[in-house]
Protein backbone atom coordinates (compact mmCIF):
# COMPACT_ATOMS: atom_id res chain seq x y z
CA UNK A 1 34.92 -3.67 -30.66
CA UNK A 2 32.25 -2.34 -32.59
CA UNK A 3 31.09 1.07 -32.12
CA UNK A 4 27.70 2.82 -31.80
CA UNK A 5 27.00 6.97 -31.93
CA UNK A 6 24.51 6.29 -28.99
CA UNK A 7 27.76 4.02 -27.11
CA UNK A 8 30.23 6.84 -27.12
CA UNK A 9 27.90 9.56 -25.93
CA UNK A 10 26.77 7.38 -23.28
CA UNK A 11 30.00 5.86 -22.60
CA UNK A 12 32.93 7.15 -20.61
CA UNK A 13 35.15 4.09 -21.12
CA UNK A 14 34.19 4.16 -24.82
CA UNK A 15 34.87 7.87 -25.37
CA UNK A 16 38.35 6.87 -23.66
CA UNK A 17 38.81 3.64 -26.30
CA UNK A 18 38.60 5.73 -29.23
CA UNK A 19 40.88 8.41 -28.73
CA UNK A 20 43.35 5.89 -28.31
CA UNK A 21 42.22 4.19 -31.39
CA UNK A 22 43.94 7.50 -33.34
CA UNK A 23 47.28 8.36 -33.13
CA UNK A 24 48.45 10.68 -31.04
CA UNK A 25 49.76 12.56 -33.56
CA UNK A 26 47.32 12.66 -35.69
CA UNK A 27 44.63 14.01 -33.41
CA UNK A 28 44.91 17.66 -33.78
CA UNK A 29 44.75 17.27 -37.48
CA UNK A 30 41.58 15.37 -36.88
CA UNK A 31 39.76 17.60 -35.15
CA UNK A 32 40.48 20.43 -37.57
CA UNK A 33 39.48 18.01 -41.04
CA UNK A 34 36.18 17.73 -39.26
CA UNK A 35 35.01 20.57 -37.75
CA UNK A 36 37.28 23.30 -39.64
CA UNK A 37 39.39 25.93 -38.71
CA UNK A 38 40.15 26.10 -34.76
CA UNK A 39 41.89 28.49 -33.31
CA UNK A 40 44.50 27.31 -30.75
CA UNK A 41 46.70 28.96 -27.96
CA UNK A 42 49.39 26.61 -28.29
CA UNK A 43 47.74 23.19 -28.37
CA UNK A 44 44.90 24.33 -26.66
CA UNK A 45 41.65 25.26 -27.38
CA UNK A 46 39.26 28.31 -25.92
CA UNK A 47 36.32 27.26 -24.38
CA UNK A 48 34.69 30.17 -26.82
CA UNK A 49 36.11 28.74 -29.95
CA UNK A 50 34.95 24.96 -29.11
CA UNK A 51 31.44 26.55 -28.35
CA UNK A 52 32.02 28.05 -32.32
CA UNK A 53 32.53 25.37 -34.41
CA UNK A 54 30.34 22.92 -32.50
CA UNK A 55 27.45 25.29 -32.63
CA UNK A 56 26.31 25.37 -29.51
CA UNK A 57 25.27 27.69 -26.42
CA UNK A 58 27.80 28.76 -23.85
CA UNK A 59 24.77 27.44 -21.73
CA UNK A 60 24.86 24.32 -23.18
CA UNK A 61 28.55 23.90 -23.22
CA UNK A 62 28.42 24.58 -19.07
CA UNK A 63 26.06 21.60 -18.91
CA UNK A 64 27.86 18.87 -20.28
CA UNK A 65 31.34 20.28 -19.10
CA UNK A 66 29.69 20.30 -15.60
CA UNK A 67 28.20 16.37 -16.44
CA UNK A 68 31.70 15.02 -17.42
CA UNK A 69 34.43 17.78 -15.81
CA UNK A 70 36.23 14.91 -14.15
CA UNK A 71 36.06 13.21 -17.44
CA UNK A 72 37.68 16.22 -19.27
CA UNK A 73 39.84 17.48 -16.23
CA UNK A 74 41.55 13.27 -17.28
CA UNK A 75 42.39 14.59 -20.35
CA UNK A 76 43.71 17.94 -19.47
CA UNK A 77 40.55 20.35 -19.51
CA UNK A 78 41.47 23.81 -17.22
CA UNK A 79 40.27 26.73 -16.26
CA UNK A 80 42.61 30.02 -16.27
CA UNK A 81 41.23 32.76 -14.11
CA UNK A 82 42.36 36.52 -13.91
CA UNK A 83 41.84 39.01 -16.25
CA UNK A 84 45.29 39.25 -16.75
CA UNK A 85 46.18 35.84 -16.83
CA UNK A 86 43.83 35.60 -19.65
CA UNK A 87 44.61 38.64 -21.78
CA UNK A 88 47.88 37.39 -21.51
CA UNK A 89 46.95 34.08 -23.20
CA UNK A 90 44.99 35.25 -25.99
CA UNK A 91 47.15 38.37 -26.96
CA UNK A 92 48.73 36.27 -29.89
CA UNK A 93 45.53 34.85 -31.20
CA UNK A 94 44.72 36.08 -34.93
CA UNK A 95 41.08 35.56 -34.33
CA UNK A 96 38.96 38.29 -33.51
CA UNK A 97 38.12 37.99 -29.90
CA UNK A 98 36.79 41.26 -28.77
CA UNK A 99 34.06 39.59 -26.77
CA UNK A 100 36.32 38.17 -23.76
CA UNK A 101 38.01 41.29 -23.53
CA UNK A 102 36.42 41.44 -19.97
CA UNK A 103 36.67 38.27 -19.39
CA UNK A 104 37.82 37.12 -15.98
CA UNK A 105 38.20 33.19 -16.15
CA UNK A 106 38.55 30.87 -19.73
CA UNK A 107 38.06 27.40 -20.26
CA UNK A 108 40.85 25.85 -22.16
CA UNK A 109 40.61 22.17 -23.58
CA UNK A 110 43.50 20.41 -25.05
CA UNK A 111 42.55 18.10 -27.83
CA UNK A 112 42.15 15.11 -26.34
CA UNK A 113 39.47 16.91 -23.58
CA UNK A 114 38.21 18.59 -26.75
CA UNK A 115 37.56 15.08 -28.39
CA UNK A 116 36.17 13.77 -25.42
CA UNK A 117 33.87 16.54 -25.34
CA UNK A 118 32.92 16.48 -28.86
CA UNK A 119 31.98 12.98 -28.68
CA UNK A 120 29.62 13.27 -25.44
CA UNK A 121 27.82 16.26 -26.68
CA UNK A 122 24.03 15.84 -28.20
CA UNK A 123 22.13 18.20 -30.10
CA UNK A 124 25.08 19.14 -32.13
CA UNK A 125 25.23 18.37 -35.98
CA UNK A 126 29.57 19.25 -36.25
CA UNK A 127 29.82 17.24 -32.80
CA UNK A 128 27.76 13.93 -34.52
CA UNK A 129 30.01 14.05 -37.71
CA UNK A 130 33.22 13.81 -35.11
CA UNK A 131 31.60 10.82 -33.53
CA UNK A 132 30.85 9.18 -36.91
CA UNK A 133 34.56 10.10 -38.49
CA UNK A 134 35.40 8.01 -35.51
CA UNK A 135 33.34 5.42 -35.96
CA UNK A 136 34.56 5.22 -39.22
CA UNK A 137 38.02 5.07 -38.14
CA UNK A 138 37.40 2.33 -35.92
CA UNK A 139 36.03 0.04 -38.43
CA UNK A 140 39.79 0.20 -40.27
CA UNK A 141 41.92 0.44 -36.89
CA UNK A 142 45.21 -1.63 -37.72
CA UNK A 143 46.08 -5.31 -36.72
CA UNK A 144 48.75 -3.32 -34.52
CA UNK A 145 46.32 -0.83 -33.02
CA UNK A 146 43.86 -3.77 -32.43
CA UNK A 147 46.99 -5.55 -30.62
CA UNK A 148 47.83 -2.59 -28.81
CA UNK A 149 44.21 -1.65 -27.51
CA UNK A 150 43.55 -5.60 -26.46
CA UNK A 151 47.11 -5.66 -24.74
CA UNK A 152 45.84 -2.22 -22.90
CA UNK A 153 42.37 -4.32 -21.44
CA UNK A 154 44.36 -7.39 -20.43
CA UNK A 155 46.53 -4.62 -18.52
CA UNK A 156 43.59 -2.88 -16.95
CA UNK A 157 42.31 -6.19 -16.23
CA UNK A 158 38.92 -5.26 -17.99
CA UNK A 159 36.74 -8.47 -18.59
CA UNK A 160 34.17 -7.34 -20.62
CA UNK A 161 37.05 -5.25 -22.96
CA UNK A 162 39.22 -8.52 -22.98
CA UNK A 163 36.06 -10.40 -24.66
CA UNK A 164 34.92 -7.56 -26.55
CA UNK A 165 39.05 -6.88 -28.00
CA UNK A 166 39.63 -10.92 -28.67
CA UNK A 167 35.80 -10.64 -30.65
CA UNK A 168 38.18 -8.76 -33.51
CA UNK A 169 40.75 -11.63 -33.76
CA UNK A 170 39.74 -14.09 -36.30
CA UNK A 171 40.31 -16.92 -35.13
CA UNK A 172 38.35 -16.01 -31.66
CA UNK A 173 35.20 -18.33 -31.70
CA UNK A 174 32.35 -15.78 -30.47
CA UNK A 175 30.21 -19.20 -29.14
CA UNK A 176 32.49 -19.25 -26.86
CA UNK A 177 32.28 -15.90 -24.91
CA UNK A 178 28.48 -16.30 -25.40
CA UNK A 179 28.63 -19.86 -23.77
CA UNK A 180 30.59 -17.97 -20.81
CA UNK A 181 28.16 -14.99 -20.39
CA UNK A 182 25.70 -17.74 -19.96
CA UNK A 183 26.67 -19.49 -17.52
CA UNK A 184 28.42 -16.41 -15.89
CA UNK A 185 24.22 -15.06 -15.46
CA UNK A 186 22.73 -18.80 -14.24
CA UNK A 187 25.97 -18.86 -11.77
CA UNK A 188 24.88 -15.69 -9.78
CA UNK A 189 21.18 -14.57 -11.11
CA UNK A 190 19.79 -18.34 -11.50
CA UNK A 191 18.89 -17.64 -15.23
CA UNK A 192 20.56 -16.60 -18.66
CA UNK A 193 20.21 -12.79 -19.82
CA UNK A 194 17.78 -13.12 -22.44
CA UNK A 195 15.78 -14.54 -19.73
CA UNK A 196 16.25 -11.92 -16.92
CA UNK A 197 15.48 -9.05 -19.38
CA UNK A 198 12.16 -11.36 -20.34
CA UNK A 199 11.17 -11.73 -16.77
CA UNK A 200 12.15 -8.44 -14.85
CA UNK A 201 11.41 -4.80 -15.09
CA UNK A 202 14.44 -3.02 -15.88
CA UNK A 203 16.31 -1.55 -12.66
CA UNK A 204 19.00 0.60 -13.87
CA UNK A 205 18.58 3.32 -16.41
CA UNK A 206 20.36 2.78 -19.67
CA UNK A 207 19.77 0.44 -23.09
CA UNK A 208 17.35 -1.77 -22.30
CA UNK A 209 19.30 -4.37 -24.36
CA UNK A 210 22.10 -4.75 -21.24
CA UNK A 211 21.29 -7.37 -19.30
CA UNK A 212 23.25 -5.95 -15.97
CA UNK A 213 20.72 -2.89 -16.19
CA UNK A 214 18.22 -5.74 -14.88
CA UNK A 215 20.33 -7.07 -11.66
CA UNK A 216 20.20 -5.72 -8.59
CA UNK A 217 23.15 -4.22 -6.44
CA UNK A 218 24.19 -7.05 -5.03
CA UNK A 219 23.68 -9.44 -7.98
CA UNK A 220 25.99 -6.64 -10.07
CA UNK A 221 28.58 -7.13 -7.05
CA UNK A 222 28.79 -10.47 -6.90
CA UNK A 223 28.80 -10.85 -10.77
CA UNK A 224 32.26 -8.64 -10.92
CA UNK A 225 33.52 -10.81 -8.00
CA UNK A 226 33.11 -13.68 -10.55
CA UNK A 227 34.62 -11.52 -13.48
CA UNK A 228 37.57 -11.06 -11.68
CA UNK A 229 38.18 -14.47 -10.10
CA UNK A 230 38.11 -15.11 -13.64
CA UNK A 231 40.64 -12.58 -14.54
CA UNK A 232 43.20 -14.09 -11.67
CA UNK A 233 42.58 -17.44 -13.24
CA UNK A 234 43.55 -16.23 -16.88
CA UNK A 235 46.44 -14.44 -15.90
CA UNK A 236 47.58 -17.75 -13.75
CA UNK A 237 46.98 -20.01 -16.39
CA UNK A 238 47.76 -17.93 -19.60
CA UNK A 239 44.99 -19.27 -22.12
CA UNK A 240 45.97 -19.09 -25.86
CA UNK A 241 42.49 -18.96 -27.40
CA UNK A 242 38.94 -18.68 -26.80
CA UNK A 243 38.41 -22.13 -26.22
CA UNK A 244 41.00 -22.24 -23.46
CA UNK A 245 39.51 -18.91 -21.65
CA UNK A 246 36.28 -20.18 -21.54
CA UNK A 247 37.26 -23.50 -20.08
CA UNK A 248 39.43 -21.70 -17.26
CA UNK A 249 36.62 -19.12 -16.71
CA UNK A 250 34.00 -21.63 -17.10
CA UNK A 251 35.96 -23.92 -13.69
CA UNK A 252 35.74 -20.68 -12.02
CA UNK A 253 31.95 -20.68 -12.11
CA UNK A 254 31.46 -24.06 -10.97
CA UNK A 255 33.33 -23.27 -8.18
CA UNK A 256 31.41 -20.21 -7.34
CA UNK A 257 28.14 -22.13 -7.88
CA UNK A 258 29.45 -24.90 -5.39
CA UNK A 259 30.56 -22.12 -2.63
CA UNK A 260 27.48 -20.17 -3.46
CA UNK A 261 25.21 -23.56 -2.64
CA UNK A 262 27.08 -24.70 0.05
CA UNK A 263 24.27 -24.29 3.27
CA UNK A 264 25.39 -22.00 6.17
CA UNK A 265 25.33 -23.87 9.15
């Protein structure tokens, strides 16, 4: 999948594909070659110090934790209230952190919430550098990392991330999965994307360059009904290319369109 800076700050699911992208073990390290020195409490870091090196407002900060806390609370974002309970936390920190002394509750984010962060925050020059570093590291992930994060979507049973994964494989014909969004569209809006984005006023916020911003709730409902009827039928059938998925998916749709054009008596 090919990443854009606009993408991950946008995208939840994104933000969520890339951390997995790096290893694990390798993340802490990460976060330090890019934005500097951090100062942890374990493997956690102060809501203070991630306000610090990203340069931004504690105001700020409170508006995009608030945006994406269930987001961040996923990857292990808390809150530790009590003045003692957090004296006793930052005791052993080397920085100089007169200003919580009074301090009643601190945010803590472990590095994967800290990542996660990073990558959805705007208006911040160290936070942008993280999301290109990424972007960067995408562009070189590993044939086993690629197999890994295409074996995860299959898993999840994510249609568009199945496509989008199998789009890195060389062999995967890209005519294909363009042949399949087309007649996915004419199956359940009566017209191809390029033509619903010619002919409608966009609906849902978002880049104007998605076609599903342009269909309304139900057309959006019944379009993941097809996606995963589709889905059922791949992991029934087991398809070993491109050619094969888009031949199962594509008897699917003409089943839906038959259904769908049946009359009601």
């Amino acid at each position: 999948m090919k990443y854009t800076d606009d993408m991950i700050t946008s995208s939840k699911d994104a933000r969520a594909q890339v951390i997995e992208i790096l290893e694990e073990s390798k993340r802490k390290a990460f976060l330090q070659d890019v934005l500097g020195e951090i100062e942890f409490i374990g493997d956690e870091i102060p809501r203070t110090e991630l306000e610090r090196v990203l340069e931004i407002s504690k105001q700020t900060a409170t508006t995009f934790i608030k945006k994406n806390r269930s987001e961040l609370e996923d990857h292990g974002y808390r809150v530790v209230r009590g003045k003692d309970e957090v004296n006793a936390l930052v005791k052993g920190m080397q920085a100089d952190l007169h200003s919580l002394g009074n301090t009643t509750q601190l945010g803590l984010f472990t590095i994967d919430a800290a990542l996660s962060f990073a990558m959805s925050l705007t208006g911040s020059e160290p936070a942008k550098r993280l999301r290109t570093a990424l972007i960067e590291l995408t562009k070189v992930s590993t044939p086993e990392q690629l197999q890994e994060a295409s074996a995860r979507a299959w898993e999840l049973r994510d249609f568009r991330d199945i496509w989008e994964r199998m789009a890195d494989v060389p062999e995967f014909n890209k005519w294909d999965g363009v042949n399949l969004q087309r007649i996915m569209f004419t199956a359940v809006v009566g017209m191809t994307s390029t033509k619903l984005k010619e002919t409608r006023q966009q609906i849902h916020p978002g880049d104007p360059k998605t076609a599903r911003n342009y269909m309304t709730d139900e057309e959006l409902i019944q379009f993941s009904n097809v996606e995963r009827m589709i889905i059922s039928q791949w992991f029934l059938r087991k398809p070993k290319n491109s050619s094969e998925m888009y031949y199962t998916a594509k008897a699917v749709v003409d089943q839906y369109t038959l259904i769908s054009n049946m009359p009601i008596d």
